[in-house]
Protein backbone atom coordinates (compact mmCIF):
# COMPACT_ATOMS: atom_id res chain seq x y z
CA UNK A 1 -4.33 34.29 0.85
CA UNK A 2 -3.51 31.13 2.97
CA UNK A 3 -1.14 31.14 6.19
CA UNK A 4 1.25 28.30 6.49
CA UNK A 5 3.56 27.12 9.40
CA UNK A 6 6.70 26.38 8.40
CA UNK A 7 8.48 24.30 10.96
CA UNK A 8 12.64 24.48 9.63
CA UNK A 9 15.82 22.80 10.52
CA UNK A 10 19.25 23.58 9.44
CA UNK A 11 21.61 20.63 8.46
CA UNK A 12 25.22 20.67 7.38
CA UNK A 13 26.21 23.97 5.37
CA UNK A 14 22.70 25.63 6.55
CA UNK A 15 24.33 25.67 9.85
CA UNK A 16 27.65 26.48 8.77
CA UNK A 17 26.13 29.52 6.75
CA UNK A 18 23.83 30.29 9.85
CA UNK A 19 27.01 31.14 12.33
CA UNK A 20 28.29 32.78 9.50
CA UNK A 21 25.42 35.15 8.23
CA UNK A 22 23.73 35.13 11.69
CA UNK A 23 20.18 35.15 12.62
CA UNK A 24 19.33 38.51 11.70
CA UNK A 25 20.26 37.92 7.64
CA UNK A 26 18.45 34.88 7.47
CA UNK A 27 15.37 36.57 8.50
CA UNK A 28 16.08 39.61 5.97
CA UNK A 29 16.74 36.84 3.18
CA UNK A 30 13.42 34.69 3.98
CA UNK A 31 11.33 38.06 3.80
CA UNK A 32 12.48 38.52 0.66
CA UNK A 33 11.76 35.10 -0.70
CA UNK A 34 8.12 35.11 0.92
CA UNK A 35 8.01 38.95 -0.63
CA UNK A 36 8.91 37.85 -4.12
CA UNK A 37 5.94 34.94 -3.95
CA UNK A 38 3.55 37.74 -3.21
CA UNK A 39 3.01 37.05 0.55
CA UNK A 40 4.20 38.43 3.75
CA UNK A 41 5.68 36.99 7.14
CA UNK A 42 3.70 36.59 10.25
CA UNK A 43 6.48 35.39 12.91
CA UNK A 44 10.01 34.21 12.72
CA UNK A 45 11.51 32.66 15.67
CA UNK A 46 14.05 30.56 16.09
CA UNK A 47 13.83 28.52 19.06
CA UNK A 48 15.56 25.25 20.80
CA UNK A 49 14.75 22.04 20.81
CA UNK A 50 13.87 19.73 17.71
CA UNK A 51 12.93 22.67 15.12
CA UNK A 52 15.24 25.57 14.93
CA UNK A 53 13.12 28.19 13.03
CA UNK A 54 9.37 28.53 13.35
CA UNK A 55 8.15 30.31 10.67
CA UNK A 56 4.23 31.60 9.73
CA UNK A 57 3.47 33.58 6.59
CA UNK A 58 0.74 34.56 4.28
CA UNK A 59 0.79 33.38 0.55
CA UNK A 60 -1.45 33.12 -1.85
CA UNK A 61 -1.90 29.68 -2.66
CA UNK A 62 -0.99 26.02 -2.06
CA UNK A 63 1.21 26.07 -5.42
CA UNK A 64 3.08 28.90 -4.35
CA UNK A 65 3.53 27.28 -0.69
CA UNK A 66 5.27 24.18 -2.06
CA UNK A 67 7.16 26.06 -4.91
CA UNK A 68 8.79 27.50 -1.81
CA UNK A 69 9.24 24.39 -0.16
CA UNK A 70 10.77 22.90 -2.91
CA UNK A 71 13.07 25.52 -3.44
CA UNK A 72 14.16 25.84 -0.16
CA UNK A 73 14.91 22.12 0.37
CA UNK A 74 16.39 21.76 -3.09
CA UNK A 75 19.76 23.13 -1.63
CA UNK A 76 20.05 20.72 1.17
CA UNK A 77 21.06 23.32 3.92
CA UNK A 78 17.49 22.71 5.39
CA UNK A 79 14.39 20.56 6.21
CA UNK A 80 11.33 21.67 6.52
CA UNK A 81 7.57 20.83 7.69
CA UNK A 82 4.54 22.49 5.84
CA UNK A 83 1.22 23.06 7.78
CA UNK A 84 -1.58 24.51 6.31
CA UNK A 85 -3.17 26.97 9.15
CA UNK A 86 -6.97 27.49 9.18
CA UNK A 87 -9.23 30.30 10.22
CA UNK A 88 -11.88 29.68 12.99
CA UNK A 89 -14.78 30.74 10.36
CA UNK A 90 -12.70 28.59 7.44
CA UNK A 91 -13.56 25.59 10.55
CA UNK A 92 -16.88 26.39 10.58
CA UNK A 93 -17.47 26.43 6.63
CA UNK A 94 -16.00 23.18 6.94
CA UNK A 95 -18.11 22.17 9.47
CA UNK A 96 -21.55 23.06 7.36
CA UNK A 97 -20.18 20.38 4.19
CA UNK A 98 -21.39 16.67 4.77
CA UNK A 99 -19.56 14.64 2.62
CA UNK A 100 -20.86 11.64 2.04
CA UNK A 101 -18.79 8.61 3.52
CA UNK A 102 -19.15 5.58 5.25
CA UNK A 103 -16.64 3.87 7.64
CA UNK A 104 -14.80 0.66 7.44
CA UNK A 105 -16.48 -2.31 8.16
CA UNK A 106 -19.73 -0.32 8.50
């Protein structure tokens, strides 16, 4: 299982349906959507400022992640960012590769 940050914004009719439904139902109805991908949620927060909902969860895969993603942003009450979250020891696997590269101009 991976853990992505979801980073969401309401627009329009999301926050038209958000006064009406209410913080509380939103969170119930994105539990269930996470819950039906076979993953779980971490946090939910809404906060001020330029991203209304923060949102971390476990799923298991990247496919899964952006099936969500797409879903989600299909009905155009909401934007959202993706990020990928790593594990310290996922860091230091990646820090044992050496891929080989070479840098412009060099």
């Amino acid at each position: 299982m991976s853990k992505y940050l979801f980073q969401v914004n309401y627009v329009g009719e999301g926050v038209k349906g958000l006064l009406k439904d209410g913080g509380t139902k939103r969170r119930t109805v994105v539990e269930g959507l996470i819950k039906s991908m076979g993953g779980s949620v971490e946090t939910f927060y809404y906060a001020f400022g330029d991203t209304d909902l923060y949102l971390i969860c476990e799923l298991p895969d990247h496919a899964t992640a952006t099936a969500l993603a797409l879903t989600v942003t299909s009905t155009g009450t909401v934007t959202l960012k993706t990020t990928v979250l790593l594990t310290p020891e996922e860091v230091d696997a990646a820090a044992k590769l050496t891929p080989a590269y070479t840098a412009p101009g060099k």
